[in-house]
N, C-alpha and C. Protein backbone atom coordinates (compact mmCIF):
# COMPACT_ATOMS: atom_id res chain seq x y z
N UNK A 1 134.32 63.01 40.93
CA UNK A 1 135.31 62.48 40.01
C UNK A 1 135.10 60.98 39.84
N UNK A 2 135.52 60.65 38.31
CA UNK A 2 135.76 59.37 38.24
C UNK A 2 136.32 58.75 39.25
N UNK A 3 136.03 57.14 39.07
CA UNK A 3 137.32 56.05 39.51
C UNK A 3 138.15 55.60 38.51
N UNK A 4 137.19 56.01 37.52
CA UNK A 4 138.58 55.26 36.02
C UNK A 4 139.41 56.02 36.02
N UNK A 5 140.63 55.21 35.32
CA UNK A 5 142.13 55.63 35.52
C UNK A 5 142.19 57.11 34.20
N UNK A 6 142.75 57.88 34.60
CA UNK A 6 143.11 59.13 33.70
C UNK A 6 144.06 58.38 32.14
N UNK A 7 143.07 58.21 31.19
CA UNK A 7 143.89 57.87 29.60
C UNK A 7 144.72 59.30 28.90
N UNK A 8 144.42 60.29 29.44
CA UNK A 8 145.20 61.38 29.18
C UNK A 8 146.03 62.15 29.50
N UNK A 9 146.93 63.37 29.39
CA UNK A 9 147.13 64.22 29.88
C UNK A 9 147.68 65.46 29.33
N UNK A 10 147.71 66.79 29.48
CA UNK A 10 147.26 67.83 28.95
C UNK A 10 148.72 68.40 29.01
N UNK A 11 149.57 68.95 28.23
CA UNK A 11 150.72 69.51 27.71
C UNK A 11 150.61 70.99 27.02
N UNK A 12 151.42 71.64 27.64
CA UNK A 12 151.49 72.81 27.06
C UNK A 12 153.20 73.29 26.83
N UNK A 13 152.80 74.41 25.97
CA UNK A 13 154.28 75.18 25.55
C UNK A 13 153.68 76.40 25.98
N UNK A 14 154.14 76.46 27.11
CA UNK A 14 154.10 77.80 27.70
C UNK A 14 154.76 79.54 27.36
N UNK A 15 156.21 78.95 26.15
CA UNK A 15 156.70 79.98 25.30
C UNK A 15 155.13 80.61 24.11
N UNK A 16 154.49 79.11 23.73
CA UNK A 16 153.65 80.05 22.86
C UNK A 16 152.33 80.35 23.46
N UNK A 17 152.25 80.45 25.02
CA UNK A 17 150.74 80.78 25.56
C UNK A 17 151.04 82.91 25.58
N UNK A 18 149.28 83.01 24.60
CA UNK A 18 149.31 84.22 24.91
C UNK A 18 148.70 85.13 25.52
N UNK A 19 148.06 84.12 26.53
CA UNK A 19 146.96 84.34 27.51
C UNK A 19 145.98 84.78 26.65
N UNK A 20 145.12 84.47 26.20
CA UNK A 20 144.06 84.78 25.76
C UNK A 20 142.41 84.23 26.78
N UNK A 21 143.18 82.55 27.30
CA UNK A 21 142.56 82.08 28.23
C UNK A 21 141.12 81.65 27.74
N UNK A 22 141.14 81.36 26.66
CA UNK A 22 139.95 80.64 26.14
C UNK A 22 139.54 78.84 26.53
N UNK A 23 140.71 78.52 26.82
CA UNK A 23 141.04 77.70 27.76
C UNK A 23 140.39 77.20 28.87
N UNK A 24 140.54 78.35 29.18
CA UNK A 24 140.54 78.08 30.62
C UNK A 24 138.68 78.43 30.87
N UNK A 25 138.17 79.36 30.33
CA UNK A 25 137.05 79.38 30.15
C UNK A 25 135.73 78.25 29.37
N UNK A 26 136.68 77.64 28.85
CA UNK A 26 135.88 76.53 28.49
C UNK A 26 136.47 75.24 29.53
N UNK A 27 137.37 74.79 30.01
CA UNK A 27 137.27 74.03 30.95
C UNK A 27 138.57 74.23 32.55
N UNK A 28 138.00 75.33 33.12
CA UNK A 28 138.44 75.54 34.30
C UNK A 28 138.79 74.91 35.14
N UNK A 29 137.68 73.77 34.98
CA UNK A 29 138.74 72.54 35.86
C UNK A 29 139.71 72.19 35.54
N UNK A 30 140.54 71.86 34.65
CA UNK A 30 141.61 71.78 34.18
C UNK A 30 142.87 72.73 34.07
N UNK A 31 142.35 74.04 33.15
CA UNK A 31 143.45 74.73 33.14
C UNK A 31 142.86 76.02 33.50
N UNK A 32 144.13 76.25 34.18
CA UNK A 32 144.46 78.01 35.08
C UNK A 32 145.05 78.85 34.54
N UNK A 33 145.25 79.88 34.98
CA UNK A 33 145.72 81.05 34.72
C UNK A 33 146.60 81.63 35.65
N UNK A 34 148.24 81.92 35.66
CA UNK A 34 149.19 82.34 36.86
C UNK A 34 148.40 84.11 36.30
N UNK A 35 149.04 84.49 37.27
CA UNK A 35 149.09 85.78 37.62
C UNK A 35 149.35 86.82 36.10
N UNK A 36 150.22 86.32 35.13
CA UNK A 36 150.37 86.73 34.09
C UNK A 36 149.20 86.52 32.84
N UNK A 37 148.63 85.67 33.03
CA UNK A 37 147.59 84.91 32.12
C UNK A 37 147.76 83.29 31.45
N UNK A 38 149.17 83.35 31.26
CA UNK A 38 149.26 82.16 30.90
C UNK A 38 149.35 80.75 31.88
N UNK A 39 148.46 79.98 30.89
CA UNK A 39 148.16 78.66 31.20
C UNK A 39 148.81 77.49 32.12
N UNK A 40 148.26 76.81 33.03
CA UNK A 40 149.00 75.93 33.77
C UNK A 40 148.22 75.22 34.30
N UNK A 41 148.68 74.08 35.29
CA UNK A 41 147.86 72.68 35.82
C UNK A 41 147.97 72.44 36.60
N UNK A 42 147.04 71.99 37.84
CA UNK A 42 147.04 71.54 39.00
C UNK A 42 147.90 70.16 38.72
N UNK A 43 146.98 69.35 38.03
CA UNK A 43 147.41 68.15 37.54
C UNK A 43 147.14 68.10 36.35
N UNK A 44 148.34 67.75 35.07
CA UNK A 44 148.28 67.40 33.83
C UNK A 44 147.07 66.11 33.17
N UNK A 45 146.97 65.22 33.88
CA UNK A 45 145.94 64.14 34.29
C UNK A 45 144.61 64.48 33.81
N UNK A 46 144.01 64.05 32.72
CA UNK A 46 142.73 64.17 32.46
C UNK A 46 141.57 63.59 33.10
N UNK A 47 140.56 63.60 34.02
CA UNK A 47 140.10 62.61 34.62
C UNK A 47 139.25 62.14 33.35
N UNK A 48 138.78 60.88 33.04
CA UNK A 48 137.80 60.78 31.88
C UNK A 48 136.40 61.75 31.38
N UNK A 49 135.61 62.10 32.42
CA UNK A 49 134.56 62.90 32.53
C UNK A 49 135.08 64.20 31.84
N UNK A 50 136.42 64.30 32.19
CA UNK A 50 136.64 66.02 31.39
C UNK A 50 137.16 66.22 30.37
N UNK A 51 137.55 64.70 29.42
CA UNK A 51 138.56 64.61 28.76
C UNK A 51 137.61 65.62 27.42
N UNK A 52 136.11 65.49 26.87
CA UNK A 52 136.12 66.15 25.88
C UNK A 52 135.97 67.32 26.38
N UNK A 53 135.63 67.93 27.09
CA UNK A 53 136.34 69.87 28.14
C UNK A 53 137.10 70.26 27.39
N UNK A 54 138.22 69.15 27.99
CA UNK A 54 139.89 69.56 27.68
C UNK A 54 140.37 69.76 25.97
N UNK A 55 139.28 68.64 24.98
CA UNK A 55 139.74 68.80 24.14
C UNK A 55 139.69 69.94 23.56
N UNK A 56 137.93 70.21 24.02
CA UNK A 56 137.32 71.90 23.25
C UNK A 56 138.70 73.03 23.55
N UNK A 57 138.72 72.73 25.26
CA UNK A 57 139.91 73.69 25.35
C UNK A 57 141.20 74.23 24.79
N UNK A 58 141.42 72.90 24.63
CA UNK A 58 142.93 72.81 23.81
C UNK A 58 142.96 73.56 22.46
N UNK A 59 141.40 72.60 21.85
CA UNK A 59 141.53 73.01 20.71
C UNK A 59 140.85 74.67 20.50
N UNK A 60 140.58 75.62 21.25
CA UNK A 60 140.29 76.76 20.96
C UNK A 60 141.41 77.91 21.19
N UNK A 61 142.70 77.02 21.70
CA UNK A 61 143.91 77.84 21.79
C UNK A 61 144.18 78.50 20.56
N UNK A 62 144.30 79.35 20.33
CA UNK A 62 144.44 80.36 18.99
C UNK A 62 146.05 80.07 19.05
N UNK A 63 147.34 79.97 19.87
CA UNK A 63 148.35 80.05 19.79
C UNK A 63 149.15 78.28 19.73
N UNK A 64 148.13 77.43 19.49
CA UNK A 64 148.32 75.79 19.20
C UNK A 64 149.18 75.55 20.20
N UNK A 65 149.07 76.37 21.83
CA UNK A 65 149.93 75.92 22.54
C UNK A 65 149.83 74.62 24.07
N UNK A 66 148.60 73.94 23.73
CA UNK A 66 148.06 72.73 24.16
C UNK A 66 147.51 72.03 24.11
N UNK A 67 147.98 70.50 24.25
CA UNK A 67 147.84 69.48 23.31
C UNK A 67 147.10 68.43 24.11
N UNK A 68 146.64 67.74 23.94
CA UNK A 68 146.65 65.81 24.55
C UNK A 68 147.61 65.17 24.09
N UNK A 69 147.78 64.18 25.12
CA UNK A 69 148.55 63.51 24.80
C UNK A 69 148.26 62.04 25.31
N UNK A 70 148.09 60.88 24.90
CA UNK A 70 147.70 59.77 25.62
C UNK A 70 148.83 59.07 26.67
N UNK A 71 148.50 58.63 27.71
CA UNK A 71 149.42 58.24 28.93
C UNK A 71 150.02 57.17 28.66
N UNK A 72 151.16 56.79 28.80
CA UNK A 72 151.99 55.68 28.26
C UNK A 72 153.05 55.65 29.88
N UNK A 73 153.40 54.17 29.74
CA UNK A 73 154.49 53.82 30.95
C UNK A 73 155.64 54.92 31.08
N UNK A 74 156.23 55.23 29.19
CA UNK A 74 157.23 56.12 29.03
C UNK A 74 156.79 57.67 29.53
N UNK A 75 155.94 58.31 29.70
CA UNK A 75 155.21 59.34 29.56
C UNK A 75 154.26 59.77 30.73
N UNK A 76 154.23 59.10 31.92
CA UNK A 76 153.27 58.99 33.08
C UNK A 76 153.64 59.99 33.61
N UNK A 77 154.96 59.86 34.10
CA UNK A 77 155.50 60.99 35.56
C UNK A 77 155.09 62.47 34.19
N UNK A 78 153.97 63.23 35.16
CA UNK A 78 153.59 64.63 34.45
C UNK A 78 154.70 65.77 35.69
């Protein structure tokens, strides 16, 4: 892992995950799968190295149910 500070972090709406888990197959380090299928995070925290992963990931959600979001003072505690 990086030492640079995490500029991201990864948000979901878990009402619209429909486990499909395309997700998670394109960047596993990041996002999991509970027992049901749908999506979740060790840590919301993008490290830099994975940030374009995460984007492919996000963006192959068929159900637009996770996003980036950039880290702000207001917005830190994940």
């Amino acid at each position: 892992m990086s030492s640079e500070k995490a500029q991201f972090k990864a948000v979901v709406d878990r009402s619209r995950c429909c486990g499909y888990g395309l997700c998670a197959a394109i960047c596993p380090s990041l996002y999991k799968l509970d027992a049901d299928g749908l999506v979740y995070f060790d840590d919301a925290h993008i490290p830099p190295e994975l940030e374009e992963e995460a984007r492919e990931g996000a963006a192959a959600c068929p159900a637009e149910a996770i996003w980036l979001e950039p880290i702000t003072s207001e917005n830190e505690a994940v």
